[in-house]
Protein backbone atom coordinates (compact mmCIF):
# COMPACT_ATOMS: atom_id res chain seq x y z
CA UNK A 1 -28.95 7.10 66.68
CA UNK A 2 -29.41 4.56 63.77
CA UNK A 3 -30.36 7.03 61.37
CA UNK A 4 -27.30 9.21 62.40
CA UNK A 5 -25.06 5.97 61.65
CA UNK A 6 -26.22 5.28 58.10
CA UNK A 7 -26.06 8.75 57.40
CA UNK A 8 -22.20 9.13 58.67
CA UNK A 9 -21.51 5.75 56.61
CA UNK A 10 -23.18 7.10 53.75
CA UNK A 11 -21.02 10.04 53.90
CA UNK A 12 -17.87 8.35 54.29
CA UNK A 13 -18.68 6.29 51.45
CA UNK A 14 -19.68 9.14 49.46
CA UNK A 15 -16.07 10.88 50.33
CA UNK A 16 -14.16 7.25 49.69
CA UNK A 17 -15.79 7.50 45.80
CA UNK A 18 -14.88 11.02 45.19
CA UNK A 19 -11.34 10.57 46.79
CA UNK A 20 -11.24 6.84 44.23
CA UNK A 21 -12.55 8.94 41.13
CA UNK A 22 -10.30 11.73 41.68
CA UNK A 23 -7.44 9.55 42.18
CA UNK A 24 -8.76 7.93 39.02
CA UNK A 25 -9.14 10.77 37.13
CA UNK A 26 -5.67 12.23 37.80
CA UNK A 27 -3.83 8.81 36.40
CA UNK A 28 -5.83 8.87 33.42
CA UNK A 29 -5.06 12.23 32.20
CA UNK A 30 -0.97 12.17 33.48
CA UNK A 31 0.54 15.81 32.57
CA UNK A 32 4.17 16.08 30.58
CA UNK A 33 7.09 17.61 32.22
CA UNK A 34 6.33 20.76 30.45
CA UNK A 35 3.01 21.21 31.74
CA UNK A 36 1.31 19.94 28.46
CA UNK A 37 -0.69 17.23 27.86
CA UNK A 38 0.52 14.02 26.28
CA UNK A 39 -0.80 12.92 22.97
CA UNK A 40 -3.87 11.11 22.36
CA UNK A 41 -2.08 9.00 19.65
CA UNK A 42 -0.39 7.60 21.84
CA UNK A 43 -0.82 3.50 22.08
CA UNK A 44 -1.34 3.95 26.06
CA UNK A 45 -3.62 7.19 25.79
CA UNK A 46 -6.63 5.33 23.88
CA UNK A 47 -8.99 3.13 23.55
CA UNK A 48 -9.75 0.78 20.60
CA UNK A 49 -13.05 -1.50 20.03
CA UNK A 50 -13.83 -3.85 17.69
CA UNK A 51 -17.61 -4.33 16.39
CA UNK A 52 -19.48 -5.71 13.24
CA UNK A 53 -20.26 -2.90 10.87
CA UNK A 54 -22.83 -3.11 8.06
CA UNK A 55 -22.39 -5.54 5.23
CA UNK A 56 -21.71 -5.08 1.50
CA UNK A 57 -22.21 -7.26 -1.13
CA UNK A 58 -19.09 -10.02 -1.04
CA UNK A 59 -17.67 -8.38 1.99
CA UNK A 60 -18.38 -8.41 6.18
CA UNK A 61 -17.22 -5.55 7.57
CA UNK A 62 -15.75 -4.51 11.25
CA UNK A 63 -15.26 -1.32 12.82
CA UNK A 64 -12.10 -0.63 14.64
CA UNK A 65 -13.16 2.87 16.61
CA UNK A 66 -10.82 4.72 18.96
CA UNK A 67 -11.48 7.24 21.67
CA UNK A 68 -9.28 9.42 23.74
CA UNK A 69 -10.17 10.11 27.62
CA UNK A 70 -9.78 13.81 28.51
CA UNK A 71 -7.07 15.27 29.43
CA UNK A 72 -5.35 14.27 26.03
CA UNK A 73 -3.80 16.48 23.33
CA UNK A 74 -5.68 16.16 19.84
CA UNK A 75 -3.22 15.03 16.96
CA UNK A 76 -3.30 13.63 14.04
CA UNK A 77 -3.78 10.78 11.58
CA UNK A 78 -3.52 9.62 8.18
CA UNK A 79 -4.30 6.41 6.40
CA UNK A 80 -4.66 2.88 7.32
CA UNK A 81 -3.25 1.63 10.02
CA UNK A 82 0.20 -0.86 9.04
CA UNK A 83 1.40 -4.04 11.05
CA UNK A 84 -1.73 -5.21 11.89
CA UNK A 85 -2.22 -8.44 13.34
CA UNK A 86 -5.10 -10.67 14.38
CA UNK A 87 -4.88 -13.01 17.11
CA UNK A 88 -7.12 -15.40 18.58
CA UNK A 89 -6.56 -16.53 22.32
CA UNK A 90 -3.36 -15.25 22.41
CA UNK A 91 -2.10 -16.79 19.65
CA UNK A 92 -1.49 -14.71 15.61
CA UNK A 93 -4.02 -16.22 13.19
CA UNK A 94 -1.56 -15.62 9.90
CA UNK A 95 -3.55 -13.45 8.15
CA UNK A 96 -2.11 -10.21 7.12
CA UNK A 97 -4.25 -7.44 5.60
CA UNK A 98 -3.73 -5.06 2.35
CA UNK A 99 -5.32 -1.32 2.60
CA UNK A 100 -7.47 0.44 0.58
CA UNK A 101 -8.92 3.81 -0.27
CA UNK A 102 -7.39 7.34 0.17
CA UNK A 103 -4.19 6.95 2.91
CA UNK A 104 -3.61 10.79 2.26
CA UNK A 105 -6.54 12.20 4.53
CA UNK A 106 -5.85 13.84 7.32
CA UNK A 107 -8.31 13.37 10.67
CA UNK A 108 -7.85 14.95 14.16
CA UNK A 109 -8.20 12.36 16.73
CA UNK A 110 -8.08 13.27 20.38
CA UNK A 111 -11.20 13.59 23.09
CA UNK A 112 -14.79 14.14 22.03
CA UNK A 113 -13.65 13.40 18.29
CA UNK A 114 -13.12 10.02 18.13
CA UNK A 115 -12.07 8.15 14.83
CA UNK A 116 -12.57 4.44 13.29
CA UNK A 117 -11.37 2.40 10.35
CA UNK A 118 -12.91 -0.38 8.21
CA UNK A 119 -11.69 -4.10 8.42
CA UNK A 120 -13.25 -5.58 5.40
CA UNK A 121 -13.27 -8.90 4.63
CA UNK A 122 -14.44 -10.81 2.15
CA UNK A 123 -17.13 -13.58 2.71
CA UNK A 124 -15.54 -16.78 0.88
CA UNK A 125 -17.26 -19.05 3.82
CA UNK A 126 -13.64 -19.81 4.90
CA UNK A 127 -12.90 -17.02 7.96
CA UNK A 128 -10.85 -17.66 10.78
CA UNK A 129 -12.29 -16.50 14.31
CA UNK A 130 -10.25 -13.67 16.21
CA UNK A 131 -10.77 -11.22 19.13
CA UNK A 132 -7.98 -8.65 19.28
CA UNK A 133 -6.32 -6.71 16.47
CA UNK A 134 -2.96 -5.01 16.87
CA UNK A 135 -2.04 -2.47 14.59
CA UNK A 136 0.24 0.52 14.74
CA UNK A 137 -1.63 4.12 13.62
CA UNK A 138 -0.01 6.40 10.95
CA UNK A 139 0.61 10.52 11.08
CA UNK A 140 0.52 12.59 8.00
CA UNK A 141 4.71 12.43 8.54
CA UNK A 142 4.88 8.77 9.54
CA UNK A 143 4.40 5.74 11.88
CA UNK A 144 2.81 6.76 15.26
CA UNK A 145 5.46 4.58 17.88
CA UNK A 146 4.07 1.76 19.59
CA UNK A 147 1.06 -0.63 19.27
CA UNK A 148 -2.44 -0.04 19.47
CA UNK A 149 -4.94 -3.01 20.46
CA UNK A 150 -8.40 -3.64 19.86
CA UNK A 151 -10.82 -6.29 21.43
CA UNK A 152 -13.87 -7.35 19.85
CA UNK A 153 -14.99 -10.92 18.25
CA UNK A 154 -14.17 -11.02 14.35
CA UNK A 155 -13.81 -12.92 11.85
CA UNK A 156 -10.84 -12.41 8.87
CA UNK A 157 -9.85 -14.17 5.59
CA UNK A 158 -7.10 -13.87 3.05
CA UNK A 159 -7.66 -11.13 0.93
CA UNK A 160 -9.17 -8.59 4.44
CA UNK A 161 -8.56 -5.15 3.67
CA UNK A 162 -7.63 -1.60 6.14
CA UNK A 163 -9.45 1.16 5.11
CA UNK A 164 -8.31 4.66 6.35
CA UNK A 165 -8.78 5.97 9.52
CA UNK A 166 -12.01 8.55 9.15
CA UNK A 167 -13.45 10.76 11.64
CA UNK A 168 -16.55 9.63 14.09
CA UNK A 169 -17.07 6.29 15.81
């Protein structure tokens, strides 16, 4: 009789997770009206992440990657990322970035191709400690509507620089 008991709770608890993940799984990849999916560039359809990248002489530099769950249409991006902001416990350190390299690449973004882009700053000993960026992507045609976010710890300086958004993470 015990051994019947775990097994029934087992099995309940088993059917509890599935019916959780499934209701999970439906909110994360909502359909539109028309039956499509919605668009992966989308500030609510991603996810950003912030972490160190490898250094170069004068400069530290962060990664800013983004993935898309499934469920999510692929689109588009081009070039660095504009507005962006770094804030620090809530609060907008004043430091606002330039961009560099190519901004007329285009990269699909959407799920199992993620994309990143490059927060270089340089090391002048005098950075100012953050852990979220905000930033709002760019299409081949324009601004992408809305505002992304990214956690990770980072440090930034006058003179940090966007790089383009590239494909892998």
């Amino acid at each position: 009789m015990r051994m019947t008991r775990k097994f029934a709770v087992a099995v309940a608890t088993a059917a509890l997770m599935t019916g959780v993940a499934g209701a999970v799984s439906a909110q994360a990849s909502p359909a539109t009206a028309d039956g499509s999916a919605p668009s992966a560039c989308r500030p609510a359809n991603h996810l950003a992440k912030i972490t160190e990248g490898p250094a170069s002489s004068g400069h530290t530099h962060f990664r800013v990657t983004l993935t898309a769950p499934r469920g999510y249409e692929p689109c588009e991006l081009a070039g660095s990322p504009t507005d962006v902001r770094f804030s620090h416990h809530g609060s907008d350190v004043g430091i606002t970035p330039g961009r560099y390299g190519d901004q007329a690449t285009v990269v699909t973004f959407g799920p199992g191709h993620p994309v990143h882009f490059d927060i270089q700053v340089p090391n002048s000993g005098r950075g100012t400690a953050a852990e979220e960026a905000s930033f709002t992507l760019r299409a081949p045609d324009g601004e992408i509507p809305g505002t992304s976010f990214a956690d990770g710890r980072l440090s930034v300086a006058a003179g940090t620089l966007i790089g383009p958004v590239e494909r892998g993470a």
